[in-house]
Protein backbone atom coordinates (compact mmCIF):
# COMPACT_ATOMS: atom_id res chain seq x y z
CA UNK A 1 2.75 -7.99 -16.29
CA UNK A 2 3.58 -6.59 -19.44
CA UNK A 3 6.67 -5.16 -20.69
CA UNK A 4 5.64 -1.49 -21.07
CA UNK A 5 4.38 -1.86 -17.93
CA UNK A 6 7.48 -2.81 -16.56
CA UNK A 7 9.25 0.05 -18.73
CA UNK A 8 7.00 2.68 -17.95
CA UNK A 9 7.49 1.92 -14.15
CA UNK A 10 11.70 2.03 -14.34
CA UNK A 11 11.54 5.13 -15.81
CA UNK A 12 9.05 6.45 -12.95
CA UNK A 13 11.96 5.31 -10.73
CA UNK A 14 14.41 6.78 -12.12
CA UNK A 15 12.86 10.07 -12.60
CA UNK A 16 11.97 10.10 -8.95
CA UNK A 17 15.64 9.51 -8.27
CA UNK A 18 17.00 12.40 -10.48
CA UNK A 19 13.68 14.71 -8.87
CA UNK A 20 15.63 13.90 -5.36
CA UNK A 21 18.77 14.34 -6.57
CA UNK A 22 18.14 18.08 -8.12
CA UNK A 23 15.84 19.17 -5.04
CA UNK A 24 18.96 18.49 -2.86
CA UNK A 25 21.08 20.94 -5.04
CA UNK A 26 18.62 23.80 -5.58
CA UNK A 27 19.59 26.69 -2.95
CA UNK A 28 17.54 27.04 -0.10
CA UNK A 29 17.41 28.80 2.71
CA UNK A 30 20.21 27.64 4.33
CA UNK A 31 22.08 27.72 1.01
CA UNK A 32 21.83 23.69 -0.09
CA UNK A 33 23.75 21.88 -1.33
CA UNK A 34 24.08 23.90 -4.92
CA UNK A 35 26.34 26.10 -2.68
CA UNK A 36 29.05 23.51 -2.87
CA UNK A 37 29.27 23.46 -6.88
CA UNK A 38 31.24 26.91 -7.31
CA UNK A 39 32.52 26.22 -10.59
CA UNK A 40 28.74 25.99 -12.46
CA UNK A 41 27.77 29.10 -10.30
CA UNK A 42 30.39 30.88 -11.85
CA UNK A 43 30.16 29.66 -15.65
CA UNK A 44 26.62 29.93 -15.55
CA UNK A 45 25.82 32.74 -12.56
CA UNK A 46 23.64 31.91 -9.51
CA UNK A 47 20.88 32.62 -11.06
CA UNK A 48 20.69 30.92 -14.14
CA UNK A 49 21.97 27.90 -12.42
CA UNK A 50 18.77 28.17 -10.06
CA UNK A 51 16.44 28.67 -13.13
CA UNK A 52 17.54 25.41 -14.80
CA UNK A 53 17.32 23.58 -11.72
CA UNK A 54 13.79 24.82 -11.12
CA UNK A 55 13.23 23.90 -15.03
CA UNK A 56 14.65 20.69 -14.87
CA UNK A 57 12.54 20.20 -11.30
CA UNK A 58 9.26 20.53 -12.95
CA UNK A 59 9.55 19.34 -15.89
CA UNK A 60 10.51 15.81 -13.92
CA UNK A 61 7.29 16.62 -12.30
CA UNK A 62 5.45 16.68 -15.68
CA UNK A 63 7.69 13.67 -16.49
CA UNK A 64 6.48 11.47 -13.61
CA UNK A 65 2.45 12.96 -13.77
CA UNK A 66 2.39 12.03 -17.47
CA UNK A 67 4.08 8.83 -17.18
CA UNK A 68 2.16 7.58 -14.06
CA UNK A 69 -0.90 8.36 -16.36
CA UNK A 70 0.02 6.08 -18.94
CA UNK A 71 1.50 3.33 -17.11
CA UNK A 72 -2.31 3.13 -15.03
CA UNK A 73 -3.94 3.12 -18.44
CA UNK A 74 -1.78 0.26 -20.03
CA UNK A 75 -2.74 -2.27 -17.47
CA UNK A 76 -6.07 -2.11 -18.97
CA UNK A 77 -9.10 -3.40 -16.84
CA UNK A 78 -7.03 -6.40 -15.53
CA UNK A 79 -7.33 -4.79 -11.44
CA UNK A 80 -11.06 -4.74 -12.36
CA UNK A 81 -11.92 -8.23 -13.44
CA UNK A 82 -11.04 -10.04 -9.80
CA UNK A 83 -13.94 -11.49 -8.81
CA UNK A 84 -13.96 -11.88 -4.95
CA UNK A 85 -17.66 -13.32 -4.76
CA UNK A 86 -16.86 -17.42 -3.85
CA UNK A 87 -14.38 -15.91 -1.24
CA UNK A 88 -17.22 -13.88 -0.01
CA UNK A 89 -19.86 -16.59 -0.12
CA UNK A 90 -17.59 -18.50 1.80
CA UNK A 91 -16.83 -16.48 4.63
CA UNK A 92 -19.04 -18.28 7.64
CA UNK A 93 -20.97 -15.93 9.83
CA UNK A 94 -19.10 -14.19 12.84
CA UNK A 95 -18.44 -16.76 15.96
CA UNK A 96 -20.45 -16.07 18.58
CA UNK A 97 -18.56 -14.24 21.48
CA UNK A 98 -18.70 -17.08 24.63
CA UNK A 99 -20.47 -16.02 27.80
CA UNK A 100 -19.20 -14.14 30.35
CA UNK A 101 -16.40 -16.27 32.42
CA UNK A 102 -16.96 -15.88 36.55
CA UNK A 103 -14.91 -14.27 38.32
CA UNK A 104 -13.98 -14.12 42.09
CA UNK A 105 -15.50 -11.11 42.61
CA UNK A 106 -19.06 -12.01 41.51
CA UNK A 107 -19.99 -15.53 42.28
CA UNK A 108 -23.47 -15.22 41.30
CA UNK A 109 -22.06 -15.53 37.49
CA UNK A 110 -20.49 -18.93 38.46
CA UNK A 111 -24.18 -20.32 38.88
């Protein structure tokens, strides 16, 4: 793999991290966990605290769409050039299931 490969995908993680991470403080119905941070609800107002959040929120979103995007176009055609055709060639054909095995209860199958 390639470095901005590699890049690309930490910063996917991280972003998904930080996504969690602001979801979980954004008030809900049952009040979150934003509810607990008194001190920015008062410098900033329940409101405006809930704006950013949602701002930050999808613009993470964006962040991770984008980002995905480019790190499935900088691996190039390299998924594409497998070529599974000798394993396929030499698969054998499918064992033939064995006959039926007698059983007590019909003893005409035992002949």
């Amino acid at each position: 793999m390639n470095a901005l490969f590699t890049v690309l995908t930490v910063l996917v993680l991280i972003a998904s991290i930080l996504i969690t991470l602001i979801v979980l403080l954004q008030n809900g119905k049952g009040g979150g966990l934003a509810s607990n941070f008194t001190a920015g609800n008062q410098t900033f107002g329940v409101r405006q605290t809930a704006d950013i959040l949602e701002k930050i929120t999808w613009g993470l979103v964006a962040f991770i769409f984008v980002v995905s995007v480019i790190t499935t176009f900088s691996l190039g055609n390299k998924a594409q050039d497998v070529d599974y055709t000798d394993k396929i060639e030499a698969v054998e054909a499918a064992p033939e299931f064995p006959a039926a095995i007698p059983s007590a209860e019909n003893p005409a199958e035992a002949e």
